[in-house]
Protein backbone atom coordinates (compact mmCIF):
# COMPACT_ATOMS: atom_id res chain seq x y z
CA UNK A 1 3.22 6.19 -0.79
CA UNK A 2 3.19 3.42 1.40
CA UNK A 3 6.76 1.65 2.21
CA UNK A 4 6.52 -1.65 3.84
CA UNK A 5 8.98 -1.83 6.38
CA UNK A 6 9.10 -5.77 8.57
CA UNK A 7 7.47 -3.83 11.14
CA UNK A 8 3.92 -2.21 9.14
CA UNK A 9 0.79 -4.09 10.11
CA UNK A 10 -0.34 -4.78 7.07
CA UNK A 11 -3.25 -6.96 6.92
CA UNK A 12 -3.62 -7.40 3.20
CA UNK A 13 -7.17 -5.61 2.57
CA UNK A 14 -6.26 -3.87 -0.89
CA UNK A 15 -7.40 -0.73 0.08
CA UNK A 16 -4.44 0.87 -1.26
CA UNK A 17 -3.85 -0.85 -4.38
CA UNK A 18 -7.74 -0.20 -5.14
CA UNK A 19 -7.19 3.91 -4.54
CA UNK A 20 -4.25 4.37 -6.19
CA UNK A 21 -5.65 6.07 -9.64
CA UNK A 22 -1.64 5.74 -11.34
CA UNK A 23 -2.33 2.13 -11.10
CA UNK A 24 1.56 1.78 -9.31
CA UNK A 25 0.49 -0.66 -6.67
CA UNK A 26 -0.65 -3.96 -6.97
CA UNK A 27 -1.08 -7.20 -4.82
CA UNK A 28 1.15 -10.06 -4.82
CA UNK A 29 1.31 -13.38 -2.46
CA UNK A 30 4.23 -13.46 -0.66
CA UNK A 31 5.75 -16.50 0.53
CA UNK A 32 3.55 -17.48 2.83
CA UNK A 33 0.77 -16.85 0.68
CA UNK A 34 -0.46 -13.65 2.31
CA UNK A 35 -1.11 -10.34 -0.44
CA UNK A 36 1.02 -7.66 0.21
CA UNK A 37 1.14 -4.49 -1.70
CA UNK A 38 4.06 -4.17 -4.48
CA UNK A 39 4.89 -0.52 -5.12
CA UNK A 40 6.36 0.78 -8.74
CA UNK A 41 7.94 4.00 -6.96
CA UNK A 42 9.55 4.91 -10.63
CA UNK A 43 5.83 5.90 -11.20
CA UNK A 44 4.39 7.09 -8.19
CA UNK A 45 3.14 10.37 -7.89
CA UNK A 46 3.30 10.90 -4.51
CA UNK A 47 -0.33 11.54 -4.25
CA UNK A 48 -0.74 9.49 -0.77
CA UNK A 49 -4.45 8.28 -2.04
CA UNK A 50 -2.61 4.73 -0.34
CA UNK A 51 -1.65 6.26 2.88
CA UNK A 52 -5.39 7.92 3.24
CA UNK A 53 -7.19 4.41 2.13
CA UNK A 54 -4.96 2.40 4.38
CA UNK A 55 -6.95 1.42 7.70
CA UNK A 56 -3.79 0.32 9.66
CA UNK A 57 -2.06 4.11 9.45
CA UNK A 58 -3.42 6.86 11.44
CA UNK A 59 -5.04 9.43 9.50
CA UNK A 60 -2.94 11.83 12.02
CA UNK A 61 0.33 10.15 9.86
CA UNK A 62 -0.76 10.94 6.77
């Protein structure tokens, strides 16, 4: 799972949202109009299908 903290570099690419196969993340504009991930952990599995698509976390981190 991928947890946004005010310091993760995300640069809005969708990666995760588009390999998560649960369907628990999807893309939302934030306020300043960016897309940022939105994470239903109720239904996450855990799988970390986000953490491997993501190209800002090392694939040593996941």
């Amino acid at each position: 799972m991928i947890v946004l903290t005010p310091d993760f570099p995300c640069i809005g690419c969708g990666k995760c949202a588009e390999a998560c196969s649960h369907g628990v993340i999807r893309m939302v504009k934030n306020e300043e109009g960016k897309l940022r991930p939105v994470v239903q952990f109720s239904s996450c599995r855990y799988c970390r299908a986000c953490r491997w698509a993501c190209p800002v976390i090392p694939k040593e981190e996941v």
